[in-house]
Every structure is written in C-alpha cells, then in structure tokens.
Protein backbone atom coordinates (compact mmCIF):
# COMPACT_ATOMS: atom_id res chain seq x y z
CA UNK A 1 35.80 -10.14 -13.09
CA UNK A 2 37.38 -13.46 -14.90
CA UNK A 3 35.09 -14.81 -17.35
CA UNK A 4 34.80 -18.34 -15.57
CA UNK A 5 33.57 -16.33 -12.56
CA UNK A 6 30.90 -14.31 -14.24
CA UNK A 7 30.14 -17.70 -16.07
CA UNK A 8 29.04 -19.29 -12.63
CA UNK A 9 27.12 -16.19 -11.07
CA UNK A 10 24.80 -16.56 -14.46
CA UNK A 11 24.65 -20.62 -13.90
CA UNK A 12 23.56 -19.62 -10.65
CA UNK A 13 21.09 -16.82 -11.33
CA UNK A 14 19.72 -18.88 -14.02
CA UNK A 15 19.34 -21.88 -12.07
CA UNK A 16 16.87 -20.33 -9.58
CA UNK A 17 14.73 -19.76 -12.91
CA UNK A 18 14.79 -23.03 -14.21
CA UNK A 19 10.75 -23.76 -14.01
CA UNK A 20 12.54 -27.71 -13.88
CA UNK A 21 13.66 -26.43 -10.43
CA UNK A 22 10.43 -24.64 -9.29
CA UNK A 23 10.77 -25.97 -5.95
CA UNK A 24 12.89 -23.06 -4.90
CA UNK A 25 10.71 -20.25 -6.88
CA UNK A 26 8.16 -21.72 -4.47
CA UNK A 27 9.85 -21.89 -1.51
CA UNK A 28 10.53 -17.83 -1.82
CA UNK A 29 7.23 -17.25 -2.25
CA UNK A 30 5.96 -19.36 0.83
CA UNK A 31 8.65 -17.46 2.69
CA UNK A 32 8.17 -13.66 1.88
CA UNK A 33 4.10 -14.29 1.69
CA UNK A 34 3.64 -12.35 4.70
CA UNK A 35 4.95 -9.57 3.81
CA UNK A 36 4.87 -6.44 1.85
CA UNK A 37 6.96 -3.77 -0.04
CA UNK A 38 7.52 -2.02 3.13
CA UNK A 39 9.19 -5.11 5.15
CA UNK A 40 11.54 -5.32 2.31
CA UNK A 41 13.99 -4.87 5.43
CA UNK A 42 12.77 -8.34 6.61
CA UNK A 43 12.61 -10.08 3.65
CA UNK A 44 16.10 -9.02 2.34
CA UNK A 45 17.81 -10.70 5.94
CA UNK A 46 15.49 -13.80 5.15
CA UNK A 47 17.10 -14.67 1.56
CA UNK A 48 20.46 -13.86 3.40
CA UNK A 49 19.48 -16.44 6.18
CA UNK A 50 18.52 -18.65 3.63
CA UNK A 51 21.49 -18.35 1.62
CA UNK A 52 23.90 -18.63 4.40
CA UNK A 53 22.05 -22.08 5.03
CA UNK A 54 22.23 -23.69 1.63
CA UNK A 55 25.78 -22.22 1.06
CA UNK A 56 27.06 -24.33 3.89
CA UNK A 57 25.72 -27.80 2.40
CA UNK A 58 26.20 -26.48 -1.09
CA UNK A 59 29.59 -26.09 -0.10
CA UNK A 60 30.03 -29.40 2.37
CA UNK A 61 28.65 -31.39 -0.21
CA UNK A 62 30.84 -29.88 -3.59
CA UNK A 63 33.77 -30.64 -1.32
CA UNK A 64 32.41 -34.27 -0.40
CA UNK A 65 32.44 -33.24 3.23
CA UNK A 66 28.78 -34.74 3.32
CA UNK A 67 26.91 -37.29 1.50
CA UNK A 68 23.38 -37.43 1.80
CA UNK A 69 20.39 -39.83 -0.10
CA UNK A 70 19.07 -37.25 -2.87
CA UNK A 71 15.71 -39.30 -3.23
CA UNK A 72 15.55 -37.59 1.07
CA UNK A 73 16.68 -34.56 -0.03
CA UNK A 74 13.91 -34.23 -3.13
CA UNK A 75 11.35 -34.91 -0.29
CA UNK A 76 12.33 -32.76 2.26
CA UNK A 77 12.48 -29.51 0.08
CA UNK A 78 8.72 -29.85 -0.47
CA UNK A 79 8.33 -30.24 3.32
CA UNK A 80 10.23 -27.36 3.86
CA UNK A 81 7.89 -25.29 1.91
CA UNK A 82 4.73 -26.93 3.56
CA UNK A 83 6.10 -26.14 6.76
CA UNK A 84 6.69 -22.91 5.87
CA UNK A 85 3.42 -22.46 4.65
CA UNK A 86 1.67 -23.92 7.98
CA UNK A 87 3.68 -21.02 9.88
CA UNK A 88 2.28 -18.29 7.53
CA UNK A 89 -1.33 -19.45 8.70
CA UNK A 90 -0.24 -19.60 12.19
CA UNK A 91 0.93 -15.74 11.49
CA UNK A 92 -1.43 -14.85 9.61
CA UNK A 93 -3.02 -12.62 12.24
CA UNK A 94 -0.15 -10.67 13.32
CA UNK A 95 1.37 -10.58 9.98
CA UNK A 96 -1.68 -8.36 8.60
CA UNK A 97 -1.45 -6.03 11.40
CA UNK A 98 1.76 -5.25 12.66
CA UNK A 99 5.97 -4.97 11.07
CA UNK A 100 7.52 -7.54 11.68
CA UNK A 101 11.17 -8.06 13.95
CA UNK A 102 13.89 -8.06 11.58
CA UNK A 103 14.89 -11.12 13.30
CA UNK A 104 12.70 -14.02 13.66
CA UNK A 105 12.11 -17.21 14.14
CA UNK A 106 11.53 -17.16 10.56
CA UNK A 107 15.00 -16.35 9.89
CA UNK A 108 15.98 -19.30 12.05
CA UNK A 109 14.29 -21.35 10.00
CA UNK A 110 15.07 -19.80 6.46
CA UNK A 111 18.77 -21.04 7.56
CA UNK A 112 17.78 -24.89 8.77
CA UNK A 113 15.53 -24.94 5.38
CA UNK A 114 18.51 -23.66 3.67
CA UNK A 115 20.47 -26.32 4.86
CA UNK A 116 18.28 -28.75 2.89
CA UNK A 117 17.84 -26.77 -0.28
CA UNK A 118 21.61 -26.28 -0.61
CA UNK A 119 22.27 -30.38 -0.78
CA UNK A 120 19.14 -29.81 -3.61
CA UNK A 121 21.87 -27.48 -5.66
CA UNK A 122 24.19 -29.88 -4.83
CA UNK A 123 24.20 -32.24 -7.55
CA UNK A 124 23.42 -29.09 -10.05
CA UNK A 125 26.46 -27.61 -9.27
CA UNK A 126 28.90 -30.76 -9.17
CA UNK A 127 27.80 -31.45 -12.67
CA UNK A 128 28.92 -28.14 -13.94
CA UNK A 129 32.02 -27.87 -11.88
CA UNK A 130 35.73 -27.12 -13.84
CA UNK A 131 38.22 -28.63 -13.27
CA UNK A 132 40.33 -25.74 -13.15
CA UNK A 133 41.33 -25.69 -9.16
CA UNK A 134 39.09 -22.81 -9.05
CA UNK A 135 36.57 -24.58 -7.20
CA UNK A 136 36.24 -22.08 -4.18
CA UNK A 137 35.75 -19.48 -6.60
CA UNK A 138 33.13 -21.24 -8.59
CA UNK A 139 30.81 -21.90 -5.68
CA UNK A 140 31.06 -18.18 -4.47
CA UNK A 141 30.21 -16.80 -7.62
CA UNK A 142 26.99 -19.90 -8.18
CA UNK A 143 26.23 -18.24 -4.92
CA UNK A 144 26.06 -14.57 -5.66
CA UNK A 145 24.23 -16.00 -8.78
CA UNK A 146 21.66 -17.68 -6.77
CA UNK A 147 21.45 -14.60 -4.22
CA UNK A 148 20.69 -11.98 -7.11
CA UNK A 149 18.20 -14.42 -8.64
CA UNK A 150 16.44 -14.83 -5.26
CA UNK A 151 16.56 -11.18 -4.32
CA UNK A 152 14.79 -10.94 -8.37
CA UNK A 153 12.25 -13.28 -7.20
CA UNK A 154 10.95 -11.59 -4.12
CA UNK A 155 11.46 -7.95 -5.36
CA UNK A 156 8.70 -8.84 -7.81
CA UNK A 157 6.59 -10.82 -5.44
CA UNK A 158 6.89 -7.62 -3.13
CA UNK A 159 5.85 -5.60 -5.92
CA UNK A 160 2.94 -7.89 -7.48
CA UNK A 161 1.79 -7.05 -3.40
CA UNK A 162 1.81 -4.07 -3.67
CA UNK A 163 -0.25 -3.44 -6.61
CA UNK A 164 -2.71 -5.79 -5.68
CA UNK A 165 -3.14 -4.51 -2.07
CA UNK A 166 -3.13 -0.87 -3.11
CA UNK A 167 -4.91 -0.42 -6.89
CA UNK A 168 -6.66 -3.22 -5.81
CA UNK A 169 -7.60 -3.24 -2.40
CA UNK A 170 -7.37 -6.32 -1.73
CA UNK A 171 -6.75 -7.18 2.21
CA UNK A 172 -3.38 -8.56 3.36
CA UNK A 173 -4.67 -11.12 5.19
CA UNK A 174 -6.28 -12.99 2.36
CA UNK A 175 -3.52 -11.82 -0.01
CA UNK A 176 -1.27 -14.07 2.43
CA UNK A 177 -4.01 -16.94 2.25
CA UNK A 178 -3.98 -17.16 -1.40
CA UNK A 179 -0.22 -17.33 -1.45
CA UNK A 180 0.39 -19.76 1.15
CA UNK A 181 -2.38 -21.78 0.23
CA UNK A 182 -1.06 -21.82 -3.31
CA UNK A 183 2.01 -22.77 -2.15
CA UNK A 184 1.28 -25.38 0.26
CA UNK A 185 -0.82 -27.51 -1.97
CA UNK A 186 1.54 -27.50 -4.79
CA UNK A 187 4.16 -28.68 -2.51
CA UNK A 188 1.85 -31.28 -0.82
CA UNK A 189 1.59 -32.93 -4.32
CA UNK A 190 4.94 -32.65 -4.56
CA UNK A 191 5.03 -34.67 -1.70
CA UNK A 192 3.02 -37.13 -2.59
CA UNK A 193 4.33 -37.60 -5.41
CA UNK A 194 7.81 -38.04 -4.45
CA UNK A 195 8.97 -42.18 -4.91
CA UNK A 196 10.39 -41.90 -1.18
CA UNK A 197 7.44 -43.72 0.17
C-alpha cells in the first residue's frame, strides 16, 4: 500500500472523529439506534448504503461534476438526522420486538441521506487533495477511511447496547428513546442554529 494511499484512508478515518464534524458521529447513532449487537447484519448493509450514497457526491463534487450551496448542504445534514430520528419513533414498536429485514426502507434512505452528507465531505476532502493525478485513488482510500471509522462508530454503539440492555436491564424500547431523542434535539438546534434562514 503506497504511502499517499494509506495517508488518505487515515484523513478519512480521522475525519469521521473530528468532534468539529460531529454531525456525522450523530447521524450513525440516529441510524443504528434501533438496533442491537445481534442485527449487526443490518447495521453493517446500512453504513454500506450510506457510504455508497455519500461516495457518489463525494466523488461528483471532487471532480466538479456538481456544485451545490454549502450553507444548504450544512442544513440539510441536521435534517437528515432529525428525520432519521422521527422514523426511529415511528419504529419504535416493531424495532423492540422483532429482527429486522436486512433490507429496508432504512437502507433506502441511509443512501438518499448519504447523498447529502457526501457534498458535507466535500469541501474536506478538496482541501486536502494532491496534486499528484492520483485523484481517483485518493478518494477511494478517504473512503475506506471513512467506512472503517463508521463501522468503529457503530461497533461500539452496538456494544455500549449491549451492556446496558443485558448487565443492565434496561428495555430496548426506551434504550431507542433515549438515543433518538438525544439525537434529534441536538440536531434540531443544529437546525436552528444554522444562518440558512
């Protein structure tokens, strides 16, 4: 593996950790609320969904394919994870009662969402680009970066689950309330706060 490769799958894992880019820590955690350790099945095809989604802008919009407003973009990523949110509550039901399809309309929209986020690594990744001629090979590895971080991310939310659920016995539904919740009214600040309006 070159070094310039391995250079870009660190920018990448590293970027999903950057607490100045919580939005997508959040977003994960809205997402794989839901569930638990044993959907891990689920939750691993909806980071790939969402990765598929925000490596096709990310990619469109490195190449200049795309242009977009970035003040829209900064407000729709909170939306995203409200919206998300909104759906857990609507779920919330099922999902403490039953496994869930490993294809869903959740997956469906962890790819539009996607979409959104990847225009939000956008201007990240442009700023960092070589100029080498390498470019394909830079986004890939950002990419893989980004994936591993991700799949970091929800392995320990999965786990956190876990322990709380079983040492602590506490019930799924309200472990997905507290999670969503948490999630939805940080983001609806977010919103609010965002100099769109």
């Amino acid at each position: 593996m070159s070094s310039v490769f391995a250079t870009y799958i660190e920018l990448g894992f590293h970027h999903i950790f950057d607490f100045k880019a919580y939005d997508h820590m959040l977003f994960l955690l809205a997402l794989s609320a839901i569930y638990t350790l044993s959907d891990w099945r689920q939750v691993l095809g909806l980071v790939t969904s969402f990765t598929i989604g925000h490596s096709i802008t990310l990619a469109l919009s490195t190449f200049n394919i795309i242009r977009f407003d970035a003040d829209l973009i900064e407000f729709l990523i909170p939306v995203t994870i409200l919206l998300t949110c909104i759906l857990n509550f609507f779920k919330m039901k099922s999902a403490a009662s039953r496994q869930h399809p490993i294809w869903s309309l959740h997956n469906l929209l962890a790819v539009g969402f996607g979409l959104i986020h990847g225009m939000g690594f956008s201007n990240f990744l442009k700023s960092m680009l070589g100029r080498s001629g390498s470019t394909w090979q830079q986004l890939l590895a950002f990419n893989i970066g980004i994936e591993l971080g991700q799949l970091l991310i929800v392995g320990a939310l999965l786990l956190l689950g876990f322990l709380i659920l079983n040492l602590f016995r506490a019930k799924k539904r309200d472990w997905i309330l507290v999670l969503s919740s948490a999630a939805a009214g940080i983001s609806l600040i977010m919103i609010l706060e965002n100099n769109i309006f």
